[in-house]
PDB file of N, CA and C in Angstrom:
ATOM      1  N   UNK A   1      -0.234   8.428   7.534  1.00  0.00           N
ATOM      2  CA  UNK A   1       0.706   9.137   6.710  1.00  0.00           C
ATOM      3  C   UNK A   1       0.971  10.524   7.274  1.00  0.00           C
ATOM      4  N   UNK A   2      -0.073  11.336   7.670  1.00  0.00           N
ATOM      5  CA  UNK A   2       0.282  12.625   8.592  1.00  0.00           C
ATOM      6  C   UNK A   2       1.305  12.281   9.335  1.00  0.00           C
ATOM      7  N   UNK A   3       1.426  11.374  10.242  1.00  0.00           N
ATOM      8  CA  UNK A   3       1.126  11.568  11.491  1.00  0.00           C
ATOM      9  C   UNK A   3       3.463  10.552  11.188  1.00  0.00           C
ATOM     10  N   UNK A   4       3.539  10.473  10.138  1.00  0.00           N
ATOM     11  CA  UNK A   4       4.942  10.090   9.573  1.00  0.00           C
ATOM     12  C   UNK A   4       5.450  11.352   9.330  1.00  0.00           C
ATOM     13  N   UNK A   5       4.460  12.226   8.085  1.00  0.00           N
ATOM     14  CA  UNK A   5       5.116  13.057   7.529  1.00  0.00           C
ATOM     15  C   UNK A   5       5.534  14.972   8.783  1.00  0.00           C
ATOM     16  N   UNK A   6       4.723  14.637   9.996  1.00  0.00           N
ATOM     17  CA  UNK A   6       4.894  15.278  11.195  1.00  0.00           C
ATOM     18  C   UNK A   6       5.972  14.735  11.783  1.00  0.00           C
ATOM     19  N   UNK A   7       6.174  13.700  11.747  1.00  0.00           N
ATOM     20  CA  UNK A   7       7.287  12.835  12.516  1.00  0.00           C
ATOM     21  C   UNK A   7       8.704  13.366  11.799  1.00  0.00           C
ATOM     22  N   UNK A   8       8.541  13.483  10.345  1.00  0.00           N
ATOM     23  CA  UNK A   8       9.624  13.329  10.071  1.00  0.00           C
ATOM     24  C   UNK A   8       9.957  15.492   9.658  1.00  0.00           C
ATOM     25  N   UNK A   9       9.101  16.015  10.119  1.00  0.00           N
ATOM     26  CA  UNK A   9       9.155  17.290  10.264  1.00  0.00           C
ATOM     27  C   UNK A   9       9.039  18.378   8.666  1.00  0.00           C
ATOM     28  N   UNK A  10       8.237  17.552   7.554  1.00  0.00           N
ATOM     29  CA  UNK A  10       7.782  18.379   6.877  1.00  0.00           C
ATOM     30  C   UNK A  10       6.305  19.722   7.213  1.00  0.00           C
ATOM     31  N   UNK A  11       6.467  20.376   6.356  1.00  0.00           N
ATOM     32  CA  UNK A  11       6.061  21.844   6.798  1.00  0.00           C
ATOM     33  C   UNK A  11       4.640  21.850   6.325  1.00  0.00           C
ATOM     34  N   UNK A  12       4.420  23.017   7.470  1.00  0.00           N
ATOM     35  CA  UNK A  12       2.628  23.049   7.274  1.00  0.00           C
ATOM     36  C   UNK A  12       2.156  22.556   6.096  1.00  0.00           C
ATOM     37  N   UNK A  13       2.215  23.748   4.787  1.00  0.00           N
ATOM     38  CA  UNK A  13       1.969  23.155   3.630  1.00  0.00           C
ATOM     39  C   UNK A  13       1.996  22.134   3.277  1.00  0.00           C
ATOM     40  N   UNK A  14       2.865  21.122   3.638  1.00  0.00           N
ATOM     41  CA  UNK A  14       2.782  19.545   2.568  1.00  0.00           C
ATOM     42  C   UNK A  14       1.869  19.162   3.718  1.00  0.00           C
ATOM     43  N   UNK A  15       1.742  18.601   5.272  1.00  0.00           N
ATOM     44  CA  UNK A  15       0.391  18.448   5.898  1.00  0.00           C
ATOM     45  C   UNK A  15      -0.362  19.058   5.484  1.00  0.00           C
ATOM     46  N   UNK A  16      -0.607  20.238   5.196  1.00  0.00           N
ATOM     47  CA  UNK A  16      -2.266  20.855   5.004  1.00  0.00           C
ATOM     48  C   UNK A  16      -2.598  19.909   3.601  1.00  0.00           C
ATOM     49  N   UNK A  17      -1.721  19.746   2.420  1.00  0.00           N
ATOM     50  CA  UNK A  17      -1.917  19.363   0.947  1.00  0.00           C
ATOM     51  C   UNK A  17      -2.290  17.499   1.145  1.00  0.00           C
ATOM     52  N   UNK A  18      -1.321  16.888   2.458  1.00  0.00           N
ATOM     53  CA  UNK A  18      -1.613  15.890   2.543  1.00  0.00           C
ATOM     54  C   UNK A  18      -2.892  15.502   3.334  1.00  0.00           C
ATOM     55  N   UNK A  19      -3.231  16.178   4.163  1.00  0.00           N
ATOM     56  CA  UNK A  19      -4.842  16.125   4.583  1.00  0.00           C
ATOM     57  C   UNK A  19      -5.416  16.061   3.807  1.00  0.00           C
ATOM     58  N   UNK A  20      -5.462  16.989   2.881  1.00  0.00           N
ATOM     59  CA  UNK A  20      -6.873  17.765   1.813  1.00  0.00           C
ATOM     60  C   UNK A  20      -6.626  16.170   0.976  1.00  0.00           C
ATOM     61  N   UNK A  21      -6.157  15.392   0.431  1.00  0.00           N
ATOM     62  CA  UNK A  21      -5.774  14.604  -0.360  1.00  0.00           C
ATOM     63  C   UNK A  21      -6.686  13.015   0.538  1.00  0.00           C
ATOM     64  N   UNK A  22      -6.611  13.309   2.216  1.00  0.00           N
ATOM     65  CA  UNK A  22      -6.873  12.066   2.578  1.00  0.00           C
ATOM     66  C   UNK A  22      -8.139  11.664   2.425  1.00  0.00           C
ATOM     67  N   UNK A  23      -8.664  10.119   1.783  1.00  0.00           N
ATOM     68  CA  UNK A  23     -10.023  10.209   1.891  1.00  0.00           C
ATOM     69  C   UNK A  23     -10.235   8.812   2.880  1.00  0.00           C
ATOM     70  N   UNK A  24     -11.006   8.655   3.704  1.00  0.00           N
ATOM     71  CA  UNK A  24     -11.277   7.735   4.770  1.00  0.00           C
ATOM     72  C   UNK A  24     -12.815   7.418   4.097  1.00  0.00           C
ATOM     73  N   UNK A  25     -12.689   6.740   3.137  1.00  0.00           N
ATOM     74  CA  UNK A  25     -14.206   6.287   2.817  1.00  0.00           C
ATOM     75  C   UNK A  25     -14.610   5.135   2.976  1.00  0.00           C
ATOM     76  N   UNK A  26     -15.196   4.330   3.686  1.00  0.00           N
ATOM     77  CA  UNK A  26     -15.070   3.158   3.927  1.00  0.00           C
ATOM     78  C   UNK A  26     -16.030   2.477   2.484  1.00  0.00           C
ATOM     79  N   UNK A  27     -15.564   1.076   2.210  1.00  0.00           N
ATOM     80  CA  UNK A  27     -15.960   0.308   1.374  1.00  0.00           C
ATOM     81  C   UNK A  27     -15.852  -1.195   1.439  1.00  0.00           C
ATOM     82  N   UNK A  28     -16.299  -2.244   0.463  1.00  0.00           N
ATOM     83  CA  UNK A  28     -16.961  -3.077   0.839  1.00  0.00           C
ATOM     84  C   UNK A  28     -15.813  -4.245   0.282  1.00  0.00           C
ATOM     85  N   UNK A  29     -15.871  -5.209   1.018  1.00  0.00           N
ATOM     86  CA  UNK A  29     -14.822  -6.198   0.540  1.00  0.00           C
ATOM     87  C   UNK A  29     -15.885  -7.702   0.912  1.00  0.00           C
ATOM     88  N   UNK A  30     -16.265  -8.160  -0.213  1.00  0.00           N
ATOM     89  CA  UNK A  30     -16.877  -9.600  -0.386  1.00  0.00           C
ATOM     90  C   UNK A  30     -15.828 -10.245   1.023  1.00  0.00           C
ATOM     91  N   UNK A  31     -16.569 -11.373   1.189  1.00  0.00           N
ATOM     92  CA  UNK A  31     -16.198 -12.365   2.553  1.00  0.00           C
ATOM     93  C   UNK A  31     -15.049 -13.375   1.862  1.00  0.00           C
ATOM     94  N   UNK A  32     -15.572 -13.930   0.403  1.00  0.00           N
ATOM     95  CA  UNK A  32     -13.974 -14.280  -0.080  1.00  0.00           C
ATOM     96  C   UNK A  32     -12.762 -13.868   0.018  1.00  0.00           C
ATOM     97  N   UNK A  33     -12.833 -12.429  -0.206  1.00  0.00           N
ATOM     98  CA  UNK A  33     -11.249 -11.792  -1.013  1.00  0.00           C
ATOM     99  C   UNK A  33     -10.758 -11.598   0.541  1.00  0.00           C
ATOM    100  N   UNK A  34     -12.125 -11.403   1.776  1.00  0.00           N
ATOM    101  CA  UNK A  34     -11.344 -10.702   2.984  1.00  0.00           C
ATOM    102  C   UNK A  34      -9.455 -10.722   3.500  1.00  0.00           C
ATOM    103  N   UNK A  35      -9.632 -11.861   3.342  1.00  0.00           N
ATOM    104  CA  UNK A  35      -8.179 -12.389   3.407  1.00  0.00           C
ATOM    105  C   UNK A  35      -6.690 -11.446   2.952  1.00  0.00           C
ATOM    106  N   UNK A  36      -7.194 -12.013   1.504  1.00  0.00           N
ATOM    107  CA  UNK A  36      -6.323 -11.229   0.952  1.00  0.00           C
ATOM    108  C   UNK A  36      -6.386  -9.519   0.778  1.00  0.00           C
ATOM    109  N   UNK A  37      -7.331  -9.273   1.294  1.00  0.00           N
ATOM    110  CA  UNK A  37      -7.148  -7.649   1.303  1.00  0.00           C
ATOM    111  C   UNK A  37      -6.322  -7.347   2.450  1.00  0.00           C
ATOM    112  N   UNK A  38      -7.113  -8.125   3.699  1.00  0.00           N
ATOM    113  CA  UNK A  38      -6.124  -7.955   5.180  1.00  0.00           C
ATOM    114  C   UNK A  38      -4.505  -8.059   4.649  1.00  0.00           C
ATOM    115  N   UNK A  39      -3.702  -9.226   4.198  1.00  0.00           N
ATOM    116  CA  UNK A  39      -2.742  -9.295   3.713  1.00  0.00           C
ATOM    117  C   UNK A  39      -2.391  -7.923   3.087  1.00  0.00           C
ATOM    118  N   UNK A  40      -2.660  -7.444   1.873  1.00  0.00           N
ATOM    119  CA  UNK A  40      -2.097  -6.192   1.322  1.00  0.00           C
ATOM    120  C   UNK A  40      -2.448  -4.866   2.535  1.00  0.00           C
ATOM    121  N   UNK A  41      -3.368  -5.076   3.144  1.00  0.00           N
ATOM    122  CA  UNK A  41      -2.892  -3.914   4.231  1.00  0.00           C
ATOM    123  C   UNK A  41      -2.353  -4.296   5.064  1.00  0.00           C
ATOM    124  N   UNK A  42      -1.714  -5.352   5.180  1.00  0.00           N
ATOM    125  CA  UNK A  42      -0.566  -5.434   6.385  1.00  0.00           C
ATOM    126  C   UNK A  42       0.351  -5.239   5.543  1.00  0.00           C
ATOM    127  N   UNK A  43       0.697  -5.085   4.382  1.00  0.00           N
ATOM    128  CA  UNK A  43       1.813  -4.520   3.807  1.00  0.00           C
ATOM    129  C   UNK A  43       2.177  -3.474   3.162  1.00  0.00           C
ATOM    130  N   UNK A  44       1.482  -2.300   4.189  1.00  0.00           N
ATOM    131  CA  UNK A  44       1.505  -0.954   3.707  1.00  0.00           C
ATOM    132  C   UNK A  44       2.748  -0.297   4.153  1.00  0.00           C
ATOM    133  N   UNK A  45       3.790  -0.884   5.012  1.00  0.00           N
ATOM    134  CA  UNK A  45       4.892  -0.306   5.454  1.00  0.00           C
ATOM    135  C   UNK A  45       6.035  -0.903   4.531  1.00  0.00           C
ATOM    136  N   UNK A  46       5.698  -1.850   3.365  1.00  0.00           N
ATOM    137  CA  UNK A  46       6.839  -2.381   2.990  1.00  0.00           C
ATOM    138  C   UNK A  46       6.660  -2.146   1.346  1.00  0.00           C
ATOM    139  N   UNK A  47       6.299  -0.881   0.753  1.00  0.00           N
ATOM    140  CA  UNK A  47       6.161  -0.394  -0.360  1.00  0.00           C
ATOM    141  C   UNK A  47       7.574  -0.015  -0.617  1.00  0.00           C
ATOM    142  N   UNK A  48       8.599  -0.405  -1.422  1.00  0.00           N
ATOM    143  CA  UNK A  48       9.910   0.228  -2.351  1.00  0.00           C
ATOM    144  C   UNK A  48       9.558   1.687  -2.945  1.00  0.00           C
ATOM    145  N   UNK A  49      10.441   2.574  -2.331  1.00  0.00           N
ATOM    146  CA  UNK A  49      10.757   3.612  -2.581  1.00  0.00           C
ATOM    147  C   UNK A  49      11.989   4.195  -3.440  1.00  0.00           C
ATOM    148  N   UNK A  50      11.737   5.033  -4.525  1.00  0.00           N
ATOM    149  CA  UNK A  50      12.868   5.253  -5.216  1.00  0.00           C
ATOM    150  C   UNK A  50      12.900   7.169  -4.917  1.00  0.00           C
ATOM    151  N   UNK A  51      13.925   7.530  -5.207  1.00  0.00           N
ATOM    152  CA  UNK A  51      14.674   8.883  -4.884  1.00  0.00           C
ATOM    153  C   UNK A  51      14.890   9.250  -5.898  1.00  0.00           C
ATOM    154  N   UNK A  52      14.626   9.553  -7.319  1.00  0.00           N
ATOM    155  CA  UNK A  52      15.020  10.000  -8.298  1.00  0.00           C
ATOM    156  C   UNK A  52      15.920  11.314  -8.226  1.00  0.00           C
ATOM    157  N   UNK A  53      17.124  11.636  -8.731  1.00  0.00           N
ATOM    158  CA  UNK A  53      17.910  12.910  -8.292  1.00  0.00           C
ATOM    159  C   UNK A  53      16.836  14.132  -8.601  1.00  0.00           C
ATOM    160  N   UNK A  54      16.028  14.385  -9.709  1.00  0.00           N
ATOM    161  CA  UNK A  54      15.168  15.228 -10.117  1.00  0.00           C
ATOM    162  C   UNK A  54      14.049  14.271  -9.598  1.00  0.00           C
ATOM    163  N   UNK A  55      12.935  15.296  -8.658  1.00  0.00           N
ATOM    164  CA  UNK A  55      12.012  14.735  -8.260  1.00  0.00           C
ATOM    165  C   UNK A  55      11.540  14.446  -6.912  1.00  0.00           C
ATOM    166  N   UNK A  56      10.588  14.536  -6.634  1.00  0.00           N
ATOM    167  CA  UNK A  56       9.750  13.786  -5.650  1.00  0.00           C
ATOM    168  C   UNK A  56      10.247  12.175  -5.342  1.00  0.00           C
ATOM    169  N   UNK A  57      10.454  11.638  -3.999  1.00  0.00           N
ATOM    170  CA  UNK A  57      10.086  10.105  -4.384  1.00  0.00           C
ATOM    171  C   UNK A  57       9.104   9.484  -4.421  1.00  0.00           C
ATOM    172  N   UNK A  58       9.366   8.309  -4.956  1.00  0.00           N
ATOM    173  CA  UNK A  58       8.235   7.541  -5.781  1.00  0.00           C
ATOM    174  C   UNK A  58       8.313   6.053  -5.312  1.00  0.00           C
ATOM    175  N   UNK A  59       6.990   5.689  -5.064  1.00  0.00           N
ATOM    176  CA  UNK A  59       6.933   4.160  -4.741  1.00  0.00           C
ATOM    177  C   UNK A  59       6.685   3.784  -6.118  1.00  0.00           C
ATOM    178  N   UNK A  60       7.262   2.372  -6.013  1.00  0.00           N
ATOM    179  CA  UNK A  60       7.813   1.335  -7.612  1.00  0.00           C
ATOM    180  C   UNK A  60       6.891  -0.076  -6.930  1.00  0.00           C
ATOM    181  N   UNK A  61       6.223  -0.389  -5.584  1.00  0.00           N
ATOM    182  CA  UNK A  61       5.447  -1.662  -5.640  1.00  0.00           C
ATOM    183  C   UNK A  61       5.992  -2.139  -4.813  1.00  0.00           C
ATOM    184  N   UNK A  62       5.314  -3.437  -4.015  1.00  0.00           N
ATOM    185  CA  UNK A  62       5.769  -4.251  -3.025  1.00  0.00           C
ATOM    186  C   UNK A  62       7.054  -5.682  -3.259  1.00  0.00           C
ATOM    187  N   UNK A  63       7.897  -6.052  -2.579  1.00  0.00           N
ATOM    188  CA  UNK A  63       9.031  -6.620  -2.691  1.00  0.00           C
ATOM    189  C   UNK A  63       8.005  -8.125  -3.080  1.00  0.00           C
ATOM    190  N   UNK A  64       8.335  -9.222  -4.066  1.00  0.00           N
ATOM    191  CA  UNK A  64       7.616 -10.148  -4.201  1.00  0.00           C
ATOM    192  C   UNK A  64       7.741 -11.272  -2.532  1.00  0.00           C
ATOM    193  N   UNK A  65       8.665 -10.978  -2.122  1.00  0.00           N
ATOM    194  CA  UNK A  65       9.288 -11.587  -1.077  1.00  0.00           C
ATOM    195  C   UNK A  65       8.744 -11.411   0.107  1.00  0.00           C
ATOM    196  N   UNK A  66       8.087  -9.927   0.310  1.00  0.00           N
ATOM    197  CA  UNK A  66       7.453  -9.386   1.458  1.00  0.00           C
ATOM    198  C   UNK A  66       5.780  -9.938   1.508  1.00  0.00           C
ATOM    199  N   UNK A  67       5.333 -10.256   0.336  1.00  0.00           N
ATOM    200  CA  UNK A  67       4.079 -10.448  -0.532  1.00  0.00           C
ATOM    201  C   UNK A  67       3.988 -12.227   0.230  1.00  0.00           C
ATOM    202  N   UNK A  68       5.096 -12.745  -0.023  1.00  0.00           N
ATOM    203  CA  UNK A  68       4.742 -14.001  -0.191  1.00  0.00           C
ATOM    204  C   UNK A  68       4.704 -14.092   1.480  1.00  0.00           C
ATOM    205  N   UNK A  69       6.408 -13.562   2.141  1.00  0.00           N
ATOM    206  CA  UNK A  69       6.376 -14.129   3.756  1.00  0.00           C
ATOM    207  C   UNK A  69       4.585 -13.107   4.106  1.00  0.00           C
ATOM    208  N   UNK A  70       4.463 -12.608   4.105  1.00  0.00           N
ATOM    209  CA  UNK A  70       3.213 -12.010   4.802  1.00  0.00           C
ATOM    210  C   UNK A  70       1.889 -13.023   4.609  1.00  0.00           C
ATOM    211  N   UNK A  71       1.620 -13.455   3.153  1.00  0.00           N
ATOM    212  CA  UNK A  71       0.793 -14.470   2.929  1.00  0.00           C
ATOM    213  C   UNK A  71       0.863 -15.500   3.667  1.00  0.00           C
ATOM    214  N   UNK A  72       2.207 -16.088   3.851  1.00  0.00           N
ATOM    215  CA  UNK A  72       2.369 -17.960   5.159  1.00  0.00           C
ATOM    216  C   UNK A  72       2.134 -17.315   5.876  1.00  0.00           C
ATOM    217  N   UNK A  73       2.336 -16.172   6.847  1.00  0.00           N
ATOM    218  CA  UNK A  73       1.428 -16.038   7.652  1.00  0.00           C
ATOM    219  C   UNK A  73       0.066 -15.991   7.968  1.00  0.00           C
ATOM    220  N   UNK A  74      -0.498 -15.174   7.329  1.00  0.00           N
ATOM    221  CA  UNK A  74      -1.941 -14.838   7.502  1.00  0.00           C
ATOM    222  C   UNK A  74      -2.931 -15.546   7.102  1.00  0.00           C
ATOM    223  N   UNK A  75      -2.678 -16.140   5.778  1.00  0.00           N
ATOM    224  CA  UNK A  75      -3.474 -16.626   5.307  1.00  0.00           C
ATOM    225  C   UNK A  75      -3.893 -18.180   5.791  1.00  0.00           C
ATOM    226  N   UNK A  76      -5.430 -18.547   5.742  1.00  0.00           N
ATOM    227  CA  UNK A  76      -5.658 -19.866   6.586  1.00  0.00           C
ATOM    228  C   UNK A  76      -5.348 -20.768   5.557  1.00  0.00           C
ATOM    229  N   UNK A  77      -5.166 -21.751   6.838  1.00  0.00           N
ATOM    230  CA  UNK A  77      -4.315 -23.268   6.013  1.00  0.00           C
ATOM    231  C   UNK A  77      -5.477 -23.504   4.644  1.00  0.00           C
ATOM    232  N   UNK A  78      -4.631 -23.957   3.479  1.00  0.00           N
ATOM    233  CA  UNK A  78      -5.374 -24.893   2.476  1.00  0.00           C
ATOM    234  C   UNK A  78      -5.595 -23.680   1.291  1.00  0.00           C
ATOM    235  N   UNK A  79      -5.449 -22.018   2.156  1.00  0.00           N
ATOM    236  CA  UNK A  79      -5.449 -21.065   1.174  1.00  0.00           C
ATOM    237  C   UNK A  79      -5.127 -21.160  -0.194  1.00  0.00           C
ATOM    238  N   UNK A  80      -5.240 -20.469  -1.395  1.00  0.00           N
ATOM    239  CA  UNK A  80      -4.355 -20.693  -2.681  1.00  0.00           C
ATOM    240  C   UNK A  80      -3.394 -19.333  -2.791  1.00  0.00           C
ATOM    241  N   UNK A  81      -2.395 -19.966  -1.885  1.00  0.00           N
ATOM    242  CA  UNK A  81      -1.359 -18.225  -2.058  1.00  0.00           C
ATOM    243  C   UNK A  81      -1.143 -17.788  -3.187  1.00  0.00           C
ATOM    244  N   UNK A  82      -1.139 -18.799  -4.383  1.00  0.00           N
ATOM    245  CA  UNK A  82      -0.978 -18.182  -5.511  1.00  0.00           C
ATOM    246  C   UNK A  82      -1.702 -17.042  -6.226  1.00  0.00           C
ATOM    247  N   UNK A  83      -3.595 -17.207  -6.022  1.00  0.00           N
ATOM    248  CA  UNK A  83      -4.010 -16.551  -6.356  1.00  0.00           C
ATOM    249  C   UNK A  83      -4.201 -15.674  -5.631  1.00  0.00           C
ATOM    250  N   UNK A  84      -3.972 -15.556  -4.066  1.00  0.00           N
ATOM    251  CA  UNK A  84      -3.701 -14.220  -3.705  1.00  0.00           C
ATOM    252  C   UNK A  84      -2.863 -13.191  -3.832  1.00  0.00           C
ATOM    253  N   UNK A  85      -1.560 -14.013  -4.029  1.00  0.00           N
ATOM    254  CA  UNK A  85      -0.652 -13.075  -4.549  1.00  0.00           C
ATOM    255  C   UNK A  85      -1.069 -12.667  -6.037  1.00  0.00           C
ATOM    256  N   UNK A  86      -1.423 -12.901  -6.959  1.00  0.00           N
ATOM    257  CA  UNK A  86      -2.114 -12.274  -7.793  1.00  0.00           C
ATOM    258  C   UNK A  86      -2.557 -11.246  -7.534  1.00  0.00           C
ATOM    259  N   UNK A  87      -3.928 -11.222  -6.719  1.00  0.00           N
ATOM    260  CA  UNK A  87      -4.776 -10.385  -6.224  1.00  0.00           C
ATOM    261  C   UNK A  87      -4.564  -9.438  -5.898  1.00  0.00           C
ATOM    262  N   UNK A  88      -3.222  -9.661  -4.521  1.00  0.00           N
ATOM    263  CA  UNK A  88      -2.332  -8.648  -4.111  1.00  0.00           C
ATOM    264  C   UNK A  88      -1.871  -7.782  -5.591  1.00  0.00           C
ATOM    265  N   UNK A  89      -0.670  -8.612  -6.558  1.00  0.00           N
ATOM    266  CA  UNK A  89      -0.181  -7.072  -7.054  1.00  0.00           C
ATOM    267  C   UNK A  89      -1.469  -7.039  -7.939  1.00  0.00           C
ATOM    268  N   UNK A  90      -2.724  -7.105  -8.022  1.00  0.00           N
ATOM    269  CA  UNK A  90      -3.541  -6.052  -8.990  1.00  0.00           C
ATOM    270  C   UNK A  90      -3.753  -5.220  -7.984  1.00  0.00           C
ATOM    271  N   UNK A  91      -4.110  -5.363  -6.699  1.00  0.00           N
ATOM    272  CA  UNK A  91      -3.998  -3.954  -5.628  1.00  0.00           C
ATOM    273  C   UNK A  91      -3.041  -3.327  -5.547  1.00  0.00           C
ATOM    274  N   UNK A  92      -1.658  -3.829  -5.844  1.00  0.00           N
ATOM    275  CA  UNK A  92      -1.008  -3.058  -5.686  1.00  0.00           C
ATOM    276  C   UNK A  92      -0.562  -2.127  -6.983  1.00  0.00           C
ATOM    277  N   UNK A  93      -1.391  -2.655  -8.315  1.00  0.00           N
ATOM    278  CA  UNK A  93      -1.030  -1.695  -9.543  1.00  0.00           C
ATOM    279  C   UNK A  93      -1.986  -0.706  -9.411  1.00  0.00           C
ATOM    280  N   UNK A  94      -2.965  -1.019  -8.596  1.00  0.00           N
ATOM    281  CA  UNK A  94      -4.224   0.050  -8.304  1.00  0.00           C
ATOM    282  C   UNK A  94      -3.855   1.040  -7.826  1.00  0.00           C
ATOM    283  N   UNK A  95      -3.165   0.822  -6.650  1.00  0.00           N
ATOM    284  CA  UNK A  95      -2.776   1.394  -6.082  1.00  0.00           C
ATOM    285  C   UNK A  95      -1.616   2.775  -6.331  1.00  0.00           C
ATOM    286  N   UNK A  96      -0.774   1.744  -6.854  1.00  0.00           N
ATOM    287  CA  UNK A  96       0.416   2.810  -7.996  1.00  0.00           C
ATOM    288  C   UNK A  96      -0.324   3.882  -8.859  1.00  0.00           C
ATOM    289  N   UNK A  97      -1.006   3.554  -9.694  1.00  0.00           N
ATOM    290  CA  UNK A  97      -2.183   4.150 -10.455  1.00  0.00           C
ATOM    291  C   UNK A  97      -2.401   5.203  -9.751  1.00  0.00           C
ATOM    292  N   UNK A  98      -2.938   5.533  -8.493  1.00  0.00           N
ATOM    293  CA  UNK A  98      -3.335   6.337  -7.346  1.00  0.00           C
ATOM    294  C   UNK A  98      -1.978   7.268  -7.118  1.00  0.00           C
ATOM    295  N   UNK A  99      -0.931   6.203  -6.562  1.00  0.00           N
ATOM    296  CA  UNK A  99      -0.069   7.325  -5.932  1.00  0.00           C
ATOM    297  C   UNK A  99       0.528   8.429  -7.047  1.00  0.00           C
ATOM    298  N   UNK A 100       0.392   7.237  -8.347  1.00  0.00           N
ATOM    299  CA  UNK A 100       1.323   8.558  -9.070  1.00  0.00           C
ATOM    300  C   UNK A 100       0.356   9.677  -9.903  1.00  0.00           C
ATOM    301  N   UNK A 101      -1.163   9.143  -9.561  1.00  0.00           N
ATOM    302  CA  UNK A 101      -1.367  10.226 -10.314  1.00  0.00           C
ATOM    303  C   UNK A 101      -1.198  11.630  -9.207  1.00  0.00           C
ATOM    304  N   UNK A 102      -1.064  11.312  -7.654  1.00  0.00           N
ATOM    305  CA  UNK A 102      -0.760  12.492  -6.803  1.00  0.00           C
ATOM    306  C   UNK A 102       0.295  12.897  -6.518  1.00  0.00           C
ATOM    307  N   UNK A 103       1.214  12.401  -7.800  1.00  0.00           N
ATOM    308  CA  UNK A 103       2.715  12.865  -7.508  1.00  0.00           C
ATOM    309  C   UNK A 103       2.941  14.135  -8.260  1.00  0.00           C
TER     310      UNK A 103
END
C-alpha cells in the first residue's frame, strides 16, 4: 500500500500516517481454511472502490464475480467453492470492519 500510495504521489504526511497504521503481524491459518485464505489474498487488488463527493474513498467489498473466477482457479479439484466463498466474504466483512474503522 506505501509503495501505491508513493506511486501515485501522495504527501509525506499520508505515508508517514499510512506506515504508523501498518501492522505486519504474522498469524496462524489451520491447514483446512489454507486455501481459501490464499484465494482472498489473491484478491486484494480487486476490492470496489467508491468516491463519495464529500469524503475520503471507501472500499464497499469484493465483486461476487472476481470471488468466484479466482476460486476455479485456485482452488483444488473436488473443493466446496461454495463454502469458500462464504468464508471469503466473512473475510471480507472483517476486513471492511478494519478499513472503515481507519477511515
Amino acid at each position: 500500500m506505501l509503495a501505491a500510495l508513493a506511486l501515485a504521489g501522495a504527501p509525506a504526511d499520508v505515508l508517514d500516517a499510512a506506515g504508523a497504521r501498518a501492522v505486519d503481524e504474522p498469524f496462524e491459518v489451520f491447514e483446512e481454511n489454507w486455501e481459501t485464505v490464499r484465494a482472498f489474498l489473491e484478491l486484494e487488488t480487486c476490492w470496489t472502490w467508491v468516491a463519495p463527493a464529500m469524503g475520503p474513498p471507501l472500499r464497499t467489498g469484493i465483486s461476487a464475480t472476481e470471488i468466484r473466477a479466482t476460486l476455479e482457479v485456485l482452488m483444488p479439484p473436488g473443493a466446496d467453492l461454495r463454502e469458500a466463498f462464504l468464508d471469503i466474504r466473512a473475510m471480507e466483512r472483517a476486513a471492511l470492519e478494519v478499513f472503515l474503522g481507519q477511515a
